[in-house]
N, C-alpha and C. Protein backbone atom coordinates (compact mmCIF):
# COMPACT_ATOMS: atom_id res chain seq x y z
N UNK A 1 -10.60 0.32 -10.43
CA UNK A 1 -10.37 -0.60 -9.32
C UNK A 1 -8.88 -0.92 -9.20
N UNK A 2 -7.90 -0.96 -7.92
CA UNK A 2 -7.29 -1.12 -7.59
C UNK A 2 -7.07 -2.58 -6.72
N UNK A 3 -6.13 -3.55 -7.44
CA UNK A 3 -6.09 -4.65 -6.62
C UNK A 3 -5.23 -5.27 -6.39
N UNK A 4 -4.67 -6.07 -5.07
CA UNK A 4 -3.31 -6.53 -4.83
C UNK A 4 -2.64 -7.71 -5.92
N UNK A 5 -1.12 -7.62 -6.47
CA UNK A 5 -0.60 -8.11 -7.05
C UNK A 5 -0.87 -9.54 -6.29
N UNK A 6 -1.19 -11.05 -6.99
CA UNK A 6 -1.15 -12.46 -6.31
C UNK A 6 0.18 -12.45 -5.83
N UNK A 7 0.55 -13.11 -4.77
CA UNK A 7 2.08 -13.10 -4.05
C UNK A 7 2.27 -14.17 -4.97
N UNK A 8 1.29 -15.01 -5.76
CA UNK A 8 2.04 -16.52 -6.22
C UNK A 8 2.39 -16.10 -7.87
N UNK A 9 2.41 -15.02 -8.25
CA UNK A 9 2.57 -14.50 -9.29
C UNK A 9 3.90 -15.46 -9.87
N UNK A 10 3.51 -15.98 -11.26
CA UNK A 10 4.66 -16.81 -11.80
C UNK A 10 5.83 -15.98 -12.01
N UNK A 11 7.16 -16.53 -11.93
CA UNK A 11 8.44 -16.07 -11.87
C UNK A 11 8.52 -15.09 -13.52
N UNK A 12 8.07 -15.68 -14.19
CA UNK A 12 7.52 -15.34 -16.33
C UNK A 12 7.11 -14.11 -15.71
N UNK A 13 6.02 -14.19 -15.14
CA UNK A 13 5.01 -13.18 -15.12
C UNK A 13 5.43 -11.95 -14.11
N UNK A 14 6.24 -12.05 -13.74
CA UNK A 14 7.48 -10.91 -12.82
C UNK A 14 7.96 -10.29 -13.71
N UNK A 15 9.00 -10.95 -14.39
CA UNK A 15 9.66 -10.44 -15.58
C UNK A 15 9.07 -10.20 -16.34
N UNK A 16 8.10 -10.55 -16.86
CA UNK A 16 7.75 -9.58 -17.94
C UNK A 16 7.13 -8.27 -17.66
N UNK A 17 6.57 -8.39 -16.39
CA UNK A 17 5.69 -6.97 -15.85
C UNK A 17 7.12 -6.05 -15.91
N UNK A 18 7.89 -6.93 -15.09
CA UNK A 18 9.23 -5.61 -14.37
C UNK A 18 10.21 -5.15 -15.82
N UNK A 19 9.62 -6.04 -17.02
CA UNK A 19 10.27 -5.47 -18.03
C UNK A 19 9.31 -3.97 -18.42
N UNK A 20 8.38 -4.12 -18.39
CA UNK A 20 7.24 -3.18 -18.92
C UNK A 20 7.76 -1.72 -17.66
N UNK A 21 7.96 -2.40 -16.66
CA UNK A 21 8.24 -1.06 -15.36
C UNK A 21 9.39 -0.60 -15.54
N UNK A 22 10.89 -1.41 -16.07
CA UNK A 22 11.62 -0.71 -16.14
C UNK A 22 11.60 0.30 -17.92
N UNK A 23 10.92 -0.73 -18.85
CA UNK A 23 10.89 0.45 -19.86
C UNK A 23 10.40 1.80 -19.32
N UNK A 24 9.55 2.21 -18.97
CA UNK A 24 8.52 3.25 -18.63
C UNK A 24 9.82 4.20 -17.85
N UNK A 25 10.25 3.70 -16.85
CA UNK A 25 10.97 4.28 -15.97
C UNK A 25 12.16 4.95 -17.08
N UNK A 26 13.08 4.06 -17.58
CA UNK A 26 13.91 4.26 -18.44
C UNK A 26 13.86 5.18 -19.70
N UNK A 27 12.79 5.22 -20.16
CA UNK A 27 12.18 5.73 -21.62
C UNK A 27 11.66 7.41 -21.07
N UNK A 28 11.44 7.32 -19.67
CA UNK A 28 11.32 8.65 -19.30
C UNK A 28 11.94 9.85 -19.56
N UNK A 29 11.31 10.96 -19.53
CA UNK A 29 11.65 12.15 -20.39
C UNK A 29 12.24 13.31 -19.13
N UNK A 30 13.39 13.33 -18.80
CA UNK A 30 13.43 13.93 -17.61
C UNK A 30 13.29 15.54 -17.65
N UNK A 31 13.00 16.82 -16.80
CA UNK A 31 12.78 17.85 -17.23
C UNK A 31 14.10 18.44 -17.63
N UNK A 32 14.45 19.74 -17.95
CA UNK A 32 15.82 19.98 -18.52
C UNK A 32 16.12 20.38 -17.57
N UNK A 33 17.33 19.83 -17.09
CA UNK A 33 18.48 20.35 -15.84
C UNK A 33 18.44 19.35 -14.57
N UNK A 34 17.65 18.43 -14.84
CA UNK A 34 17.09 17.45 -14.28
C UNK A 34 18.03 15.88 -14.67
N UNK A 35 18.65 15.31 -14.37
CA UNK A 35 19.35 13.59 -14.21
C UNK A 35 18.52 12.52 -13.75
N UNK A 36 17.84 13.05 -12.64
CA UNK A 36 17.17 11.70 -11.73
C UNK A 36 17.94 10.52 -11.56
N UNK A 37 17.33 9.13 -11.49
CA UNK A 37 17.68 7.85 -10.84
C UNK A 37 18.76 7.50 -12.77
N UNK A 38 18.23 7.78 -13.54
CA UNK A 38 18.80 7.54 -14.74
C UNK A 38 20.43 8.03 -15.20
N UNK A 39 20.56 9.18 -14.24
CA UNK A 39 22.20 9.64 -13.82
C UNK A 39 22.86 8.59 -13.29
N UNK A 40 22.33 7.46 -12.76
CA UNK A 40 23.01 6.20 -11.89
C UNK A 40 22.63 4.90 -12.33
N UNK A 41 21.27 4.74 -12.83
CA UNK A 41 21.38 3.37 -13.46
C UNK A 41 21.28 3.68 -15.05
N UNK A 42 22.20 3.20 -15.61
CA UNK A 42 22.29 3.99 -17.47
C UNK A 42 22.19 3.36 -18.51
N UNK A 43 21.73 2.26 -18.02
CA UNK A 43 20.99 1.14 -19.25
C UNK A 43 19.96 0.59 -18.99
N UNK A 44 19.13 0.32 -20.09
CA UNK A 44 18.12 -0.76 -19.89
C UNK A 44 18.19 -1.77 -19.24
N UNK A 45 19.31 -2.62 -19.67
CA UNK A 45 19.32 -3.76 -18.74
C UNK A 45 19.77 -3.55 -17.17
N UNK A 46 20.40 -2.56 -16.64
CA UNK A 46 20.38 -2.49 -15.63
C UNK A 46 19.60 -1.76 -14.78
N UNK A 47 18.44 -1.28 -15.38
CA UNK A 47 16.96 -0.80 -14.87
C UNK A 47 16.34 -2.16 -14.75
N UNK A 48 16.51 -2.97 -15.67
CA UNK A 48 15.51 -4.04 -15.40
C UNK A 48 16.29 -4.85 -14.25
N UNK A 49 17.38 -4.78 -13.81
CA UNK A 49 17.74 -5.78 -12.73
C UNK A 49 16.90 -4.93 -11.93
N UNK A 50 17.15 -4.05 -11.75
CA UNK A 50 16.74 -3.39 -10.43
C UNK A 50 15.37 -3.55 -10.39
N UNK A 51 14.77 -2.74 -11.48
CA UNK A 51 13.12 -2.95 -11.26
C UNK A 51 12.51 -4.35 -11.16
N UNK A 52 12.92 -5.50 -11.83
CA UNK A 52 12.50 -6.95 -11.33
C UNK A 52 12.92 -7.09 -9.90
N UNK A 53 13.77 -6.86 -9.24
CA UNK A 53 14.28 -7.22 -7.67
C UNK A 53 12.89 -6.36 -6.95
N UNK A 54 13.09 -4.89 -7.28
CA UNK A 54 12.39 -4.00 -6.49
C UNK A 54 10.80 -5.19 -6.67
N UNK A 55 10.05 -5.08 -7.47
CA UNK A 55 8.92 -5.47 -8.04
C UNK A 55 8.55 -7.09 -7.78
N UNK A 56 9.29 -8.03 -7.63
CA UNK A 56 9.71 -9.07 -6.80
C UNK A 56 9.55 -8.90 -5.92
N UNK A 57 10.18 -8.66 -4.67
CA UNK A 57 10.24 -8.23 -3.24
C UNK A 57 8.82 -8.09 -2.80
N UNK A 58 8.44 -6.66 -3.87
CA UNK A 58 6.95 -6.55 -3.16
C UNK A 58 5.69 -7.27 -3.57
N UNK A 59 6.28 -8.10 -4.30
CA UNK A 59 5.22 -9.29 -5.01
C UNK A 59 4.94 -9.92 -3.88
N UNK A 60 6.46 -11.01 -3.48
CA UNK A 60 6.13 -11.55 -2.66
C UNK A 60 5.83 -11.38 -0.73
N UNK A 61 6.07 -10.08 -0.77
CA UNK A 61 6.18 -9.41 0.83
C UNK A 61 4.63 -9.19 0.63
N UNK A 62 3.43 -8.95 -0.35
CA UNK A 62 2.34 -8.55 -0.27
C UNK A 62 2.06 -6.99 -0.68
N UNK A 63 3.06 -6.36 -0.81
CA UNK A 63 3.07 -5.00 -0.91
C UNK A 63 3.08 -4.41 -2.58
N UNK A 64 2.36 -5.22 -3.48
CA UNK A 64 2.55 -4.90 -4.54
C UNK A 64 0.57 -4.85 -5.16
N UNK A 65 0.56 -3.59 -5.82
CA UNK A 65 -0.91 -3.38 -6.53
C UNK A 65 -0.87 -2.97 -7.67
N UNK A 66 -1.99 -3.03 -8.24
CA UNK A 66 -1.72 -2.79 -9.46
C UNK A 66 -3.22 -2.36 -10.28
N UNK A 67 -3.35 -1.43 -10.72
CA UNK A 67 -5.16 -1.49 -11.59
C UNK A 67 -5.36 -2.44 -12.16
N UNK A 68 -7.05 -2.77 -12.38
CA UNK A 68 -7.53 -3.84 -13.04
C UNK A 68 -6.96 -4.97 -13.85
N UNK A 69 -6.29 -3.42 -15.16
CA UNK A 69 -6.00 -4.75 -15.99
C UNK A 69 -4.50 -4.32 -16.10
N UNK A 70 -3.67 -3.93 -15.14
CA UNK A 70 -2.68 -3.83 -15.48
C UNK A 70 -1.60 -2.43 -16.29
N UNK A 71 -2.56 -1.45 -16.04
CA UNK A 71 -1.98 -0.20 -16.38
C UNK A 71 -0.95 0.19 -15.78
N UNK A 72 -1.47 0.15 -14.35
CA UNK A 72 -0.02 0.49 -13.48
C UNK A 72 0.42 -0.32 -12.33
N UNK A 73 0.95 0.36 -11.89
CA UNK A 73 1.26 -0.57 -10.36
C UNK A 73 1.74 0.16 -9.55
N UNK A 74 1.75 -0.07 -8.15
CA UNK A 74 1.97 0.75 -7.48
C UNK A 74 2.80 -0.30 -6.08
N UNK A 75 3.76 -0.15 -5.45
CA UNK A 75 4.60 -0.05 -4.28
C UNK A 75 4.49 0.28 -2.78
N UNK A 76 3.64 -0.19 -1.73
CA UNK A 76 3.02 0.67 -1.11
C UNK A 76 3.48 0.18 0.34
N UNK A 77 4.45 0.34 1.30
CA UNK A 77 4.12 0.04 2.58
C UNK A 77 4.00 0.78 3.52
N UNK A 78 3.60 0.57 4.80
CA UNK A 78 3.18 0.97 5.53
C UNK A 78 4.06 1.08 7.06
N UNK A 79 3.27 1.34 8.49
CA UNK A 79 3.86 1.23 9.91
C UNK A 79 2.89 0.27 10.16
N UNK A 80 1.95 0.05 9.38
CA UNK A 80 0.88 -1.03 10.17
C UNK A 80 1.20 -2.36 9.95
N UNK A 81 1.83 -2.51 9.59
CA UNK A 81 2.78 -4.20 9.45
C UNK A 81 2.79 -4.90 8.32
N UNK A 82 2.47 -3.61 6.86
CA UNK A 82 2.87 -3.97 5.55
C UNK A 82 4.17 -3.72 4.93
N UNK A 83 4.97 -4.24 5.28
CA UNK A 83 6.92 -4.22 4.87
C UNK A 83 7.12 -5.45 3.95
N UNK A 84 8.09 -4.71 3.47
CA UNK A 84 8.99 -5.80 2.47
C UNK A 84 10.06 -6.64 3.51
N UNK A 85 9.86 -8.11 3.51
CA UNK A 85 10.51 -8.62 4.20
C UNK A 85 12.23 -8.49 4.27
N UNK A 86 12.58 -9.13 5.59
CA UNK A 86 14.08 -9.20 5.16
C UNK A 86 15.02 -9.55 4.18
N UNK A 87 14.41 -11.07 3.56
CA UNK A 87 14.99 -11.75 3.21
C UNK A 87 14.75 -11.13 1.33
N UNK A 88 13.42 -10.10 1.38
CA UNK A 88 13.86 -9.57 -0.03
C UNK A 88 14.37 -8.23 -0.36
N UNK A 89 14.38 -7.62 1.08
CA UNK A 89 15.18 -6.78 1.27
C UNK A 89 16.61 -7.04 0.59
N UNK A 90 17.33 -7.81 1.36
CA UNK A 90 18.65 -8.10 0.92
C UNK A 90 18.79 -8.17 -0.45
N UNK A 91 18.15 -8.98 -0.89
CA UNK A 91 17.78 -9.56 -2.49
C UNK A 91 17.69 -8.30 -3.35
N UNK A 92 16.90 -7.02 -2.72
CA UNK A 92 16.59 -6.03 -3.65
C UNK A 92 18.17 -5.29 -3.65
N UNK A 93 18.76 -5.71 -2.43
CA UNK A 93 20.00 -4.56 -2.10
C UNK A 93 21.35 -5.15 -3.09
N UNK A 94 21.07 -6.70 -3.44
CA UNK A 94 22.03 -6.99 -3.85
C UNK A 94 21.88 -6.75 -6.03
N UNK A 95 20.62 -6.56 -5.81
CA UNK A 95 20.51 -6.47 -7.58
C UNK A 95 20.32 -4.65 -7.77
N UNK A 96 20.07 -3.92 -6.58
CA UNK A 96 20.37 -2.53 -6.38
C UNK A 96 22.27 -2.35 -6.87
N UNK A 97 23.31 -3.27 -6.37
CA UNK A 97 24.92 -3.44 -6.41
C UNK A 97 24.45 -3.46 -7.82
N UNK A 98 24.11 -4.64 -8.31
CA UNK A 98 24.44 -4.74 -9.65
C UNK A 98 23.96 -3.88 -10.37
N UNK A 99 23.03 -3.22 -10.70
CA UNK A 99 22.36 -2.32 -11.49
C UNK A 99 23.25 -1.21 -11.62
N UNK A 100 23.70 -0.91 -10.14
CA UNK A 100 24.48 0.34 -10.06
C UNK A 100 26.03 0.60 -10.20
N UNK A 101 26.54 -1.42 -10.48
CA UNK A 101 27.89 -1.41 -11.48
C UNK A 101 28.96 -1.48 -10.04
N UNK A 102 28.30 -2.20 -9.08
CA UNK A 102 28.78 -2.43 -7.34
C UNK A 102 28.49 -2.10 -6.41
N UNK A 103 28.80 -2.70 -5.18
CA UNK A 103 28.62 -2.72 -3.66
C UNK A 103 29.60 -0.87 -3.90
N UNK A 104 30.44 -0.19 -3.91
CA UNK A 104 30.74 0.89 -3.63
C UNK A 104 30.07 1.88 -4.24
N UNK A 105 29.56 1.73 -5.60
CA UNK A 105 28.98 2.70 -6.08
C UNK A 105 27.01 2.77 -5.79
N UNK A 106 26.86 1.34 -5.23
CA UNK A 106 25.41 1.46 -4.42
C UNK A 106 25.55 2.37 -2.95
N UNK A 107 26.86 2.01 -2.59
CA UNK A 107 26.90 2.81 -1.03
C UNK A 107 26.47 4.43 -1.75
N UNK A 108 27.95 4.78 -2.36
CA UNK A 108 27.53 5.91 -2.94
C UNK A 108 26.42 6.97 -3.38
N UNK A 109 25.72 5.64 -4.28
CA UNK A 109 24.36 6.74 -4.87
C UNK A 109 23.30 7.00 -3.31
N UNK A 110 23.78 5.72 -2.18
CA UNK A 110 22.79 5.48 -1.31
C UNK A 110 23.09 7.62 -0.51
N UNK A 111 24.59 7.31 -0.82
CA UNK A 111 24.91 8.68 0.52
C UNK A 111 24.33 9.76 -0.42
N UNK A 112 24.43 9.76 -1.66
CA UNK A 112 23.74 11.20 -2.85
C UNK A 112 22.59 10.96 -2.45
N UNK A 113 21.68 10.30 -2.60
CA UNK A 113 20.30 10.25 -2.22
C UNK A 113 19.96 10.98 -0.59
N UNK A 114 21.04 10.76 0.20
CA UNK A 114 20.23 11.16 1.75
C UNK A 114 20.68 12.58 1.67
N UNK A 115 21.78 13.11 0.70
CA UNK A 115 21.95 14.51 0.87
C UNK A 115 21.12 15.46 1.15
N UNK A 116 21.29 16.58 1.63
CA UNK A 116 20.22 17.75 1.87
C UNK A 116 19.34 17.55 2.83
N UNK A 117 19.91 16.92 4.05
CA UNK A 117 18.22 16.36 4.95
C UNK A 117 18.29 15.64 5.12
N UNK A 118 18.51 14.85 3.95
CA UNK A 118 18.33 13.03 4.78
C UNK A 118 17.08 12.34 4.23
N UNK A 119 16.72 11.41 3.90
CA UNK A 119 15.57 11.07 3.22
C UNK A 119 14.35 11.33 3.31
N UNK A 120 13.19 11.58 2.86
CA UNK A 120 11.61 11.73 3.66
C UNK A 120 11.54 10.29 4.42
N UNK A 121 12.49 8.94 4.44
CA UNK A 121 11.80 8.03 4.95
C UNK A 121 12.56 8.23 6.47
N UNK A 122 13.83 9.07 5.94
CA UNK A 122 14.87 9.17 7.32
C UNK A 122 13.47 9.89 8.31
N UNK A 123 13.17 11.06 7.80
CA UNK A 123 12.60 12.05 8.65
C UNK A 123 11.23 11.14 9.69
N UNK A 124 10.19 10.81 8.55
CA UNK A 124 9.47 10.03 9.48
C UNK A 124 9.88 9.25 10.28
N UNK A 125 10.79 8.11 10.52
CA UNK A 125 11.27 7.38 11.40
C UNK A 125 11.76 8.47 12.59
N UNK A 126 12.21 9.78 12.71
CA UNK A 126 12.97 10.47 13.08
C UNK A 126 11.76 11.10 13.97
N UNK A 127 10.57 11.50 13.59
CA UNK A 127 9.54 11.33 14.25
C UNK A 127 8.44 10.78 14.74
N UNK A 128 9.05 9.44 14.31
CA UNK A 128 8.06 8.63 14.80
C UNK A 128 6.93 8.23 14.49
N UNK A 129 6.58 8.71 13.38
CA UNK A 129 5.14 8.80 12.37
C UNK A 129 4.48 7.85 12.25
N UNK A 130 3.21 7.25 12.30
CA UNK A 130 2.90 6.46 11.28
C UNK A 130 2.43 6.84 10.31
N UNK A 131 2.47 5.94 8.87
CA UNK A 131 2.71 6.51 7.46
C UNK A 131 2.25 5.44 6.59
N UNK A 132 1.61 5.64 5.75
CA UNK A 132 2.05 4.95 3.96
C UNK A 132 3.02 5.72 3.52
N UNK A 133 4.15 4.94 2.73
CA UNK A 133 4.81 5.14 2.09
C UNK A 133 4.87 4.48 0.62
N UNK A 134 4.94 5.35 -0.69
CA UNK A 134 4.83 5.27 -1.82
C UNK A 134 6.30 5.29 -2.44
N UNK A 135 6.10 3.53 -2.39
CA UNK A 135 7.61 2.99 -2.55
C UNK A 135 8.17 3.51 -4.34
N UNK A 136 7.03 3.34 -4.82
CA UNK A 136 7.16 2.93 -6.39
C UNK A 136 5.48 3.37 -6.86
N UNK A 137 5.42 3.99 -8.15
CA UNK A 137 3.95 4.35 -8.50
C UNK A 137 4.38 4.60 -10.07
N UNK A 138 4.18 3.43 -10.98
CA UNK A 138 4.33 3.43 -12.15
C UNK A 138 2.71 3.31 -12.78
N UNK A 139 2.73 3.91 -14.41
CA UNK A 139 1.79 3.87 -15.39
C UNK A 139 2.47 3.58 -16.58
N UNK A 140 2.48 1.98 -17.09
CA UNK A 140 3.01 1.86 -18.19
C UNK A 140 2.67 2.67 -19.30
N UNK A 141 3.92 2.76 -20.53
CA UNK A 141 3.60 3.71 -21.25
C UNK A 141 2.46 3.75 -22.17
N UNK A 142 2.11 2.89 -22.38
CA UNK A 142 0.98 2.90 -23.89
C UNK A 142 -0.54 3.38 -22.75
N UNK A 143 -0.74 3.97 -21.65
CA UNK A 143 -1.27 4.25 -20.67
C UNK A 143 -1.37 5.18 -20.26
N UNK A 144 -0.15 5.96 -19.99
CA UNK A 144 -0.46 7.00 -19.23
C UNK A 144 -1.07 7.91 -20.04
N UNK A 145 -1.50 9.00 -18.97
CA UNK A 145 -2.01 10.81 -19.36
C UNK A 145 -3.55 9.51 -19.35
N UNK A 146 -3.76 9.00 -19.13
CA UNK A 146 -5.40 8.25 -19.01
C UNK A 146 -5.97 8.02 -18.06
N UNK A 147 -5.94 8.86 -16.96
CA UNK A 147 -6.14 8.65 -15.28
C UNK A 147 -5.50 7.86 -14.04
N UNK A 148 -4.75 6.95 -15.11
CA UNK A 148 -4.38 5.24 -13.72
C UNK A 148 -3.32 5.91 -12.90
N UNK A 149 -2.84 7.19 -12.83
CA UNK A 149 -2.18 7.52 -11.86
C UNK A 149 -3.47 8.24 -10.28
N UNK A 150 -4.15 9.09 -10.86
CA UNK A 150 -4.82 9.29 -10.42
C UNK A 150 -5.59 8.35 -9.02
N UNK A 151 -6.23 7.12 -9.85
CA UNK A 151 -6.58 5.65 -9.68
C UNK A 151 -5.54 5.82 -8.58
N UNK A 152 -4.66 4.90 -9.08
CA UNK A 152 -3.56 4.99 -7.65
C UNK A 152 -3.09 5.70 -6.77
N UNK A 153 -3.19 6.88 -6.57
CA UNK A 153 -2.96 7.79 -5.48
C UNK A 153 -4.59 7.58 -5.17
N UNK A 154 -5.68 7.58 -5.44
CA UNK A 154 -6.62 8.02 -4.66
C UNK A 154 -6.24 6.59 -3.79
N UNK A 155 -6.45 5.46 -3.97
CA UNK A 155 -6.41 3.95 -3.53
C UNK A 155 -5.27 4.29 -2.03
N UNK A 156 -3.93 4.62 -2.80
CA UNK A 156 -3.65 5.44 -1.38
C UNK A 156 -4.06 6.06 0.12
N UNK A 157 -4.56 7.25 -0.62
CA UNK A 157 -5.33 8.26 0.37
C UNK A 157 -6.18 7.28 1.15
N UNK A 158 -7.17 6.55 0.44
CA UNK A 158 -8.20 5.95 0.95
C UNK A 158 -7.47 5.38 2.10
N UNK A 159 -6.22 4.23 2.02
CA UNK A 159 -5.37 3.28 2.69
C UNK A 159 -4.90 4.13 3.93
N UNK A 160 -4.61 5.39 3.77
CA UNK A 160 -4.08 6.04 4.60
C UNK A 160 -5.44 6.61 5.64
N UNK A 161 -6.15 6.72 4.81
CA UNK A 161 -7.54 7.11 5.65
C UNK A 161 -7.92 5.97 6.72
N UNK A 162 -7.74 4.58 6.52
CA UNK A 162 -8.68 4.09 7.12
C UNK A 162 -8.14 4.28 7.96
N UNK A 163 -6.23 3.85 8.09
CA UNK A 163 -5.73 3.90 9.39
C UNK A 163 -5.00 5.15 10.13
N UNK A 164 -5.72 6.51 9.52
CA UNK A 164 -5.47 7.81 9.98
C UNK A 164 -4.04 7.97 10.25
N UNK A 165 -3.28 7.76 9.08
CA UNK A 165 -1.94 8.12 8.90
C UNK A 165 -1.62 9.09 7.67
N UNK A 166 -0.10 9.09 8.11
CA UNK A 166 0.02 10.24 6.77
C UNK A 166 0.50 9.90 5.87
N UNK A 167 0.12 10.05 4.45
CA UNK A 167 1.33 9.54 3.31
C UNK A 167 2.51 10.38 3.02
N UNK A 168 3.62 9.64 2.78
CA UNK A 168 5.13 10.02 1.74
C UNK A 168 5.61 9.39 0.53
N UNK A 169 6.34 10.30 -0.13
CA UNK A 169 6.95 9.68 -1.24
C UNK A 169 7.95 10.58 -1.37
N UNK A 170 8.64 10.02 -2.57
CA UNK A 170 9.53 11.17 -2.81
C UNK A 170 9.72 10.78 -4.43
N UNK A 171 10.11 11.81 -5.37
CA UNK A 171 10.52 11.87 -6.61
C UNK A 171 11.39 12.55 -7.05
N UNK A 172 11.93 12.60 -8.16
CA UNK A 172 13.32 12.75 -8.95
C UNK A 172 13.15 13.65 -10.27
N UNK A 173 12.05 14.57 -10.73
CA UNK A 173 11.79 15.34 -11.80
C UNK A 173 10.49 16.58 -11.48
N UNK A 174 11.05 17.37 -11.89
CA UNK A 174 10.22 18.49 -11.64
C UNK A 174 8.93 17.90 -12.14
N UNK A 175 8.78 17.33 -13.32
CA UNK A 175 7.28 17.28 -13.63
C UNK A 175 6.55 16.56 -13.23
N UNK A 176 6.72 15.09 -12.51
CA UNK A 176 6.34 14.00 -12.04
C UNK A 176 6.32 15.07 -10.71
N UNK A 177 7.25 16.11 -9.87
CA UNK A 177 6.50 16.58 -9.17
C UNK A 177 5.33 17.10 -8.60
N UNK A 178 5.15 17.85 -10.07
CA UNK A 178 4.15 18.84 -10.23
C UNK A 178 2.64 17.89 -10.82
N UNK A 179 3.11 16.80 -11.10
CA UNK A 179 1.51 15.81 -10.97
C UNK A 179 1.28 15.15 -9.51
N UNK A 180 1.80 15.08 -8.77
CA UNK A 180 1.81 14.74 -7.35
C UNK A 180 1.22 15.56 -6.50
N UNK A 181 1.51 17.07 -6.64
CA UNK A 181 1.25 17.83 -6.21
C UNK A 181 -0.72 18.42 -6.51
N UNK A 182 -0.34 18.18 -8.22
CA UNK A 182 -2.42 18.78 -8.80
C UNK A 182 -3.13 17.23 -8.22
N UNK A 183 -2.53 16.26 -8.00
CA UNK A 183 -2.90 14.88 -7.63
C UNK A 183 -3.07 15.28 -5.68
N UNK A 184 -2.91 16.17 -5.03
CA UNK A 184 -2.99 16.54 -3.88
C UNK A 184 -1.96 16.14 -2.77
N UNK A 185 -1.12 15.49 -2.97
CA UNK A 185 0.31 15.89 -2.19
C UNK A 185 0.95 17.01 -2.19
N UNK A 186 1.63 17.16 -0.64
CA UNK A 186 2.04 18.84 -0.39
C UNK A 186 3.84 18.73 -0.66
N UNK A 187 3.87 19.31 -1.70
CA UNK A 187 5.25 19.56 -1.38
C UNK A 187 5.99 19.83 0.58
N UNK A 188 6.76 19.06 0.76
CA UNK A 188 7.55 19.18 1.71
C UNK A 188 8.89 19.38 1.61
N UNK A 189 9.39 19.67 0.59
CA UNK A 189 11.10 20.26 0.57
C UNK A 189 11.71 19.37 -0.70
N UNK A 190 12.41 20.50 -1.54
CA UNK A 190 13.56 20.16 -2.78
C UNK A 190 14.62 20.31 -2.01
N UNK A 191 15.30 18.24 -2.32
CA UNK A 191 16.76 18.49 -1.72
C UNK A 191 17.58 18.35 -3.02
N UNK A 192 18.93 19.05 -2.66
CA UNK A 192 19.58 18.98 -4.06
C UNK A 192 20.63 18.16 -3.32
N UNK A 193 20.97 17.39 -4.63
CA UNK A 193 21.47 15.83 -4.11
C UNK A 193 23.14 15.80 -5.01
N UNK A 194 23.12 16.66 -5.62
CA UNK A 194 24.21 16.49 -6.91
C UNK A 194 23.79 17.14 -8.27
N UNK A 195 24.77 17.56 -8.75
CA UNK A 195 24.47 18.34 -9.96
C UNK A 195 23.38 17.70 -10.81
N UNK A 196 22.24 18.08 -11.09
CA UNK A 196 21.11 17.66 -12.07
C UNK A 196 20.69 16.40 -11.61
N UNK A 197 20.83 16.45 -9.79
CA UNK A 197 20.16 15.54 -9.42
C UNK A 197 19.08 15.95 -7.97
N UNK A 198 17.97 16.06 -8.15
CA UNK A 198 16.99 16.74 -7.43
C UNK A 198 15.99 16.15 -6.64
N UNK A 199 15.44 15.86 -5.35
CA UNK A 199 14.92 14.68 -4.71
C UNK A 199 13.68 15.73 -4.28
N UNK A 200 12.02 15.21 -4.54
CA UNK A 200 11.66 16.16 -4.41
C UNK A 200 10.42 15.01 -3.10
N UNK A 201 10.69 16.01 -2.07
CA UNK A 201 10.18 14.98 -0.84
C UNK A 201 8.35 15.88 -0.41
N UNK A 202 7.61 14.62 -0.48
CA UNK A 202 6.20 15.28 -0.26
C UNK A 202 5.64 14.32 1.06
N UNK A 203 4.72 14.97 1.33
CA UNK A 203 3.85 14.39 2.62
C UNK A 203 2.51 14.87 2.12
N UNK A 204 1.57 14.09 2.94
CA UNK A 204 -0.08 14.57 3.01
C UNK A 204 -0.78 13.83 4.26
């Protein structure tokens, strides 16, 4: 079972989840030849700014889920009028600066990221789509390889089913690709973003 994060979730109880999300993220094993998001944010503690802002935001915008008891969580908005508001927008953009060591070097990683194309979120807007989009899709570690990814992409599909749209995401490691993909997302294009840095953009 898949169920929405409480928006009244205690401030404790943020942080400690977004500590658990940025370990996982951080502790990750990237494939060889591969950098990902970890080429740009290069400490723990500055994974956890970011991942508490990111994980925040969608606490309180409504856009945050998570399995039963807490295996994973997942990031999810939509065109049907599930967004992360403005006001934590900003909030995420300004602990995005810090994580990434400033306002110039966030512009920066922002322009490496759209390289090759331009984002999967550029493209849909670009056609006009409506979409789920798979902001964030974590399985803490003492967890994974135990289905809860699975769990969460199907919860997806379903979301995307009712309102006959298409899903996107995008990822940063060949192998987290290649479970996305046996998980039934179609590859839609490897952009290369910077040396041993690889953006791998899917649709379904």
């Amino acid at each position: 079972m898949v169920i929405q994060v409480e928006k009244t979730l205690s401030e404790e109880k943020i942080s400690s989840i977004a500590q658990d999300i940025a370990d996982a993220f951080f502790d990750y094993v990237y494939s060889e030849g591969e950098i990902g998001m970890k080429g740009y944010i290069t400490s723990r503690k500055a994974m956890y700014v970011f991942m508490r802002a990111v994980f925040s935001a969608a606490v309180k915008s409504g856009c945050a889920w998570q399995t039963e008891n807490g295996e994973g969580y997942l990031i999810m908005t939509d065109s049907e009028g599930n967004h992360i508001s403005f006001l934590h927008t900003i909030q995420e953009m300004l602990a995005e600066s810090e994580a990434l060591g400033g306002f110039m070097k966030m512009m920066e990683y922002s322009r490496i990221s759209s390289m090759d194309g331009g984002t999967i979120s550029q493209e849909i807007f670009k056609r006009n789509a409506r979409y789920v989009f798979v902001d964030l899709l974590v399985v803490l570690k003492q967890y994974q390889h135990t289905g809860h990814m699975r769990q969460l992409m199907e919860f997806v599909y379903q979301h995307a089913q009712k309102y006959g749209i298409m899903v996107a995401l995008e990822t940063d490691d060949l192998l987290k690709a290649k479970k996305y993909e046996h998980l039934g997302m179609i590859l839609y294009r490897v952009r290369n973003c910077g040396e041993g840095y690889h953006v791998y953009d899917f649709i379904r």
